[in-house]
N, C-alpha and C. Protein backbone atom coordinates (compact mmCIF):
# COMPACT_ATOMS: atom_id res chain seq x y z
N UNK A 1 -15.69 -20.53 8.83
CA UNK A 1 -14.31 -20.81 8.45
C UNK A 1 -13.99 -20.07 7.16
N UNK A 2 -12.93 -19.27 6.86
CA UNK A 2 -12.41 -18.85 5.83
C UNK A 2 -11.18 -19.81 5.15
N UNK A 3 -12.16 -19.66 3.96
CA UNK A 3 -10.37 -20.27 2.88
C UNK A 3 -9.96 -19.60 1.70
N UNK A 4 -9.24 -19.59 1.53
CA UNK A 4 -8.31 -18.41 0.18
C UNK A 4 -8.48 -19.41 -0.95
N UNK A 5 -9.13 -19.20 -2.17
CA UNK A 5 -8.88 -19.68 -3.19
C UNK A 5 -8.45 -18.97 -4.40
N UNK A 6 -7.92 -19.29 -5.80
CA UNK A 6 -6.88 -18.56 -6.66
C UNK A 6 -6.91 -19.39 -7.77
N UNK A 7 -7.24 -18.79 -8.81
CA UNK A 7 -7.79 -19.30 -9.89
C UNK A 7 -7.19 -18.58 -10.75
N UNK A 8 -6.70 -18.85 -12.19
CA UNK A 8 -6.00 -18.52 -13.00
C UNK A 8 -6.71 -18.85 -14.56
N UNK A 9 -7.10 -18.10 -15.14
CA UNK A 9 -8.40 -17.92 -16.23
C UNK A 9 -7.35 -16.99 -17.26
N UNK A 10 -8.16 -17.49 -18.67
CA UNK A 10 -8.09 -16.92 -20.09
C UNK A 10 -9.45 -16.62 -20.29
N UNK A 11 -9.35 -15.91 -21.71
CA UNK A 11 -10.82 -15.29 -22.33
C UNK A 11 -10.83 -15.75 -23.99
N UNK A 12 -11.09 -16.72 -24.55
CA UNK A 12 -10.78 -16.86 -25.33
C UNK A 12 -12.34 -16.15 -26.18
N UNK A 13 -12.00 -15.79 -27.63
CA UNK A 13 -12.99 -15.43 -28.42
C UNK A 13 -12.82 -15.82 -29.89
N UNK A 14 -13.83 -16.22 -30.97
CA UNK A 14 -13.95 -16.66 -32.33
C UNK A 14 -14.82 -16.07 -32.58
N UNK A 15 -14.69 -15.26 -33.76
CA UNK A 15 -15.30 -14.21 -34.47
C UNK A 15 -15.69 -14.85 -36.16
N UNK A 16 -16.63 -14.89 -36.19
CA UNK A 16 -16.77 -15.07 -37.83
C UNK A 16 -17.79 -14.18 -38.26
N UNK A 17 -17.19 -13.74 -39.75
CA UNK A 17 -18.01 -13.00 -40.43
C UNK A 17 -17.77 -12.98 -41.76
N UNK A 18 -18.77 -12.52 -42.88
CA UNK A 18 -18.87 -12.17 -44.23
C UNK A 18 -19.32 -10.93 -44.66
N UNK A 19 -18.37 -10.79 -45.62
CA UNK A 19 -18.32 -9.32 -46.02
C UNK A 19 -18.19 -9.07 -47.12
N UNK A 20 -18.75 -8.97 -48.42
CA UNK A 20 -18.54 -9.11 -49.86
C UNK A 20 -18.06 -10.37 -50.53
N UNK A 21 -19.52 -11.33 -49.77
CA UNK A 21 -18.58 -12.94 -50.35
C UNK A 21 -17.98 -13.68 -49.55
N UNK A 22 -16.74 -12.78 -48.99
CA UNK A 22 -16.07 -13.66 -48.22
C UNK A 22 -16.14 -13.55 -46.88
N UNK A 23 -16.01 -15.10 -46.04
CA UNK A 23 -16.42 -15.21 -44.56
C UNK A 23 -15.06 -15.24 -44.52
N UNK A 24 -14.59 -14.93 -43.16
CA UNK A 24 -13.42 -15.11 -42.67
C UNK A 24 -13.64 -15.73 -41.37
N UNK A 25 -12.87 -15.57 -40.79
CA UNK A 25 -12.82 -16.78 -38.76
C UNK A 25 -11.43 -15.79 -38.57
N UNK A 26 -11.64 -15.61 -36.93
CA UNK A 26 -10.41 -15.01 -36.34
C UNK A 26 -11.21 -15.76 -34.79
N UNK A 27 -9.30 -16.04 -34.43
CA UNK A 27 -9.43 -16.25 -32.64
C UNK A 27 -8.79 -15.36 -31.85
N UNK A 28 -8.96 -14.77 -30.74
CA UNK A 28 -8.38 -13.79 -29.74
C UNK A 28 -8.25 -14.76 -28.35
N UNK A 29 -7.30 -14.66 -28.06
CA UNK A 29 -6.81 -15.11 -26.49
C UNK A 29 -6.12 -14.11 -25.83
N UNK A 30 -6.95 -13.74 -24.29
CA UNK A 30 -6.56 -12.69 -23.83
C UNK A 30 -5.34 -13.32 -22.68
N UNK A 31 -4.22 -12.34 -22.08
CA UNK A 31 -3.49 -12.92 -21.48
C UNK A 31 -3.92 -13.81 -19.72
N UNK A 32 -3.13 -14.38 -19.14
CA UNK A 32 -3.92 -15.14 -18.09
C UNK A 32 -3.99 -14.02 -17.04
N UNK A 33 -4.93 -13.83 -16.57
CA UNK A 33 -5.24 -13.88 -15.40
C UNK A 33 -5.26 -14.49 -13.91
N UNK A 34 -5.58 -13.49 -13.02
CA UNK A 34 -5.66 -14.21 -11.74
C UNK A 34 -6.67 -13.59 -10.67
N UNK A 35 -7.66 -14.32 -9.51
CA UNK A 35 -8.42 -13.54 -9.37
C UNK A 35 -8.05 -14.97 -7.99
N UNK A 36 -8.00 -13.93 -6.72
CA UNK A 36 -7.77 -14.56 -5.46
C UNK A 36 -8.68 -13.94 -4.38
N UNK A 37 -9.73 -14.88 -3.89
CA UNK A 37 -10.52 -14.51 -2.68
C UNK A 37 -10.64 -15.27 -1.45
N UNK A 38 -10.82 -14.29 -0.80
CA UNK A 38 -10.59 -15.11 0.64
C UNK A 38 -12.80 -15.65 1.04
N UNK A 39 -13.11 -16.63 1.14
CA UNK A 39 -14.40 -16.84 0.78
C UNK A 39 -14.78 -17.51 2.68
N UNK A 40 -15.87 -16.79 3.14
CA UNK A 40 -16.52 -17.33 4.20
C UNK A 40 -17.62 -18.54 3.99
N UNK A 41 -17.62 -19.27 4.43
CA UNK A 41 -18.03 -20.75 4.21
C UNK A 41 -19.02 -21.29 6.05
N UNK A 42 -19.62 -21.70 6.31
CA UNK A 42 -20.84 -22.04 7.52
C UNK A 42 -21.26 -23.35 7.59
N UNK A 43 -20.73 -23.96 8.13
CA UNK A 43 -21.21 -25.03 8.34
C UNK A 43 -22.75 -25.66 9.27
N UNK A 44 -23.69 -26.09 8.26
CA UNK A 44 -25.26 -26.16 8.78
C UNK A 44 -25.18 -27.39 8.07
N UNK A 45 -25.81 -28.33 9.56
CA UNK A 45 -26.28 -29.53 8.89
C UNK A 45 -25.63 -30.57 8.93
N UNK A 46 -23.86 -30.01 9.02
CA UNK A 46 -22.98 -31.02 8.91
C UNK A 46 -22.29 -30.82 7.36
N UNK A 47 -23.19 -29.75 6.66
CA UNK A 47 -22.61 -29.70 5.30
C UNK A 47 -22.10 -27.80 5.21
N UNK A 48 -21.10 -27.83 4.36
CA UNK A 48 -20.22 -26.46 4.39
C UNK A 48 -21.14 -25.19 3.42
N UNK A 49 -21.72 -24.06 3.74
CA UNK A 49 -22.37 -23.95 2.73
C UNK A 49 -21.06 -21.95 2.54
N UNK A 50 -20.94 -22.01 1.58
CA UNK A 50 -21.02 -20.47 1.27
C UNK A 50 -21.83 -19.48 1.64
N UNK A 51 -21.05 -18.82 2.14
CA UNK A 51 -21.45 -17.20 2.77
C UNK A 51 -21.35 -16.59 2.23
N UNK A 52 -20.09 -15.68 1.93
CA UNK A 52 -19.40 -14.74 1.03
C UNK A 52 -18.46 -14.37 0.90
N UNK A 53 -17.98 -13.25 -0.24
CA UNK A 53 -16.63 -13.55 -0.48
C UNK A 53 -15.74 -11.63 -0.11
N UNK A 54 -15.36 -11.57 0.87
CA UNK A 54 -15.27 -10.44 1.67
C UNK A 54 -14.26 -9.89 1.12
N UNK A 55 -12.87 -10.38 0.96
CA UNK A 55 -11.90 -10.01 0.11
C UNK A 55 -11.70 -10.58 -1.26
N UNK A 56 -11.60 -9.83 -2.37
CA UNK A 56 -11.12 -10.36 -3.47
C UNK A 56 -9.60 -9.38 -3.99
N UNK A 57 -9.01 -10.10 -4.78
CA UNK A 57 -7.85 -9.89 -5.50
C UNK A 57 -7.80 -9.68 -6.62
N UNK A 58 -7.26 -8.66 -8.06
CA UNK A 58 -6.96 -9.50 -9.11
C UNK A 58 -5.14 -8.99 -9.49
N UNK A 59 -4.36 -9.18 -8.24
CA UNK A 59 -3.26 -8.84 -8.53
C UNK A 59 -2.33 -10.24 -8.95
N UNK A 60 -1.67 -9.97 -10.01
CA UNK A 60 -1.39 -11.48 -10.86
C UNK A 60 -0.16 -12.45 -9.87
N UNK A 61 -0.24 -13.51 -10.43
CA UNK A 61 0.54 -14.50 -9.54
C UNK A 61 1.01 -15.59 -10.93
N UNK A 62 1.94 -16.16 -10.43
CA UNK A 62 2.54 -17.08 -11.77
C UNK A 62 1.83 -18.12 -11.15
N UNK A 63 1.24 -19.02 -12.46
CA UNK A 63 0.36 -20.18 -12.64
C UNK A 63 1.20 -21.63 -11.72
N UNK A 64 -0.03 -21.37 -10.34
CA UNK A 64 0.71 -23.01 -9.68
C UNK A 64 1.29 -21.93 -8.30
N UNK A 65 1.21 -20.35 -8.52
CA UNK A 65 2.01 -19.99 -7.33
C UNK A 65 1.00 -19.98 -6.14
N UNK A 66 1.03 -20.29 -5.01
CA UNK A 66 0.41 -20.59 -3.70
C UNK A 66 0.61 -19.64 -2.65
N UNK A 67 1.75 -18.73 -2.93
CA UNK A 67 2.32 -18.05 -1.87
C UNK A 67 1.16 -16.54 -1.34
N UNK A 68 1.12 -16.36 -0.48
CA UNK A 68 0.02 -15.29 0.32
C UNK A 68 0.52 -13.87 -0.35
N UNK A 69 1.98 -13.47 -0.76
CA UNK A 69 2.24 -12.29 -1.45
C UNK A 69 3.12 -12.62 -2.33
N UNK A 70 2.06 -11.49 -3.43
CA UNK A 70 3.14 -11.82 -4.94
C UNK A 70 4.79 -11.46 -4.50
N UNK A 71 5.31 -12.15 -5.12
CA UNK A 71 6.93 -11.68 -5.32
C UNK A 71 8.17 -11.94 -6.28
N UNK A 72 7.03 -12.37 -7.85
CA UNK A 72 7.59 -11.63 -8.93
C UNK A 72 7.51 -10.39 -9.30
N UNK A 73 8.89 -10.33 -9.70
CA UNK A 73 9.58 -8.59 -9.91
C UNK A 73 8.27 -8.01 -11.35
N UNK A 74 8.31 -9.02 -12.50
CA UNK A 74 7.74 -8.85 -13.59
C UNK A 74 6.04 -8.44 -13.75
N UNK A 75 5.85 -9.60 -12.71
CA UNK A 75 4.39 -9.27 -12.69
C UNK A 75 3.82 -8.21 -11.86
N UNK A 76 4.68 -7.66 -10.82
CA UNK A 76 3.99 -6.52 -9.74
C UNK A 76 4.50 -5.36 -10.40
N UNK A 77 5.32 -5.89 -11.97
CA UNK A 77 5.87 -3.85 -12.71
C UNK A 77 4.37 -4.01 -13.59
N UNK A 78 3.96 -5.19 -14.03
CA UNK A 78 2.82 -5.29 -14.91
C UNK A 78 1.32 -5.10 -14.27
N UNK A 79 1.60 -5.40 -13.13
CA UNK A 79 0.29 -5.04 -12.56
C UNK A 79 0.08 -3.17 -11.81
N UNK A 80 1.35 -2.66 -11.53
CA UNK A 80 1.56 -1.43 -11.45
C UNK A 80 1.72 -0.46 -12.79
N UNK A 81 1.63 -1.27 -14.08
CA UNK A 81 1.40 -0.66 -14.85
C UNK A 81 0.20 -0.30 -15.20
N UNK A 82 -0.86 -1.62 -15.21
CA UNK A 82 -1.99 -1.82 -15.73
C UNK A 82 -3.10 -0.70 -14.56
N UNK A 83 -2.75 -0.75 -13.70
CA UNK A 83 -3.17 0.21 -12.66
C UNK A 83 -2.93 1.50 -12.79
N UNK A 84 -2.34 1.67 -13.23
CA UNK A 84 -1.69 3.27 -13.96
C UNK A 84 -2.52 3.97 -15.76
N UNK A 85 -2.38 3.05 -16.17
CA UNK A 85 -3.64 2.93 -17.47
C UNK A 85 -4.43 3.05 -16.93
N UNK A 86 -5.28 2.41 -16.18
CA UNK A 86 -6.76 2.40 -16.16
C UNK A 86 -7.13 4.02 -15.57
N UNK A 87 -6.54 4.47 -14.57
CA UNK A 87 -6.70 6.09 -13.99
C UNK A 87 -6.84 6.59 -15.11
């Protein structure tokens, strides 16, 4: 049996350091993410076990969205951007 799952993640980071005396602290939060796979699953035993995960995604979706294709305007110019950088 296949099921689609979609998960929506940050990266948070805290940095401390000293440098002539003084320590300082800094936090970084990276923007959200989204990472959607379609995951094969086997049932042995009577219990569901994981197979693998054949398709994955990380094209963004607004937090809570469920729908099978993105169709914010904002996020598919941001994800066609970010795709364009990385080349």
């Amino acid at each position: 049996a296949y099921e689609i799952f979609r998960i929506w993640y940050k990266f948070f980071a805290k940095f401390k350091g000293t440098r002539d005396g003084v320590t300082k602290t800094a936090e970084e939060t990276s923007d959200r993410m989204t990472r959607t796979e379609k995951s094969l699953f086997r049932q042995v035993d009577g219990k569901w076990l994981f197979v693998s995960s054949p398709e994955t995604s990380d094209t963004s979706f607004a937090l809570g969205d469920t729908s099978e294709t993105q169709t914010d305007v904002v996020l598919k110019t941001k994800d066609a951007v970010g795709s364009l950088s990385a080349k």
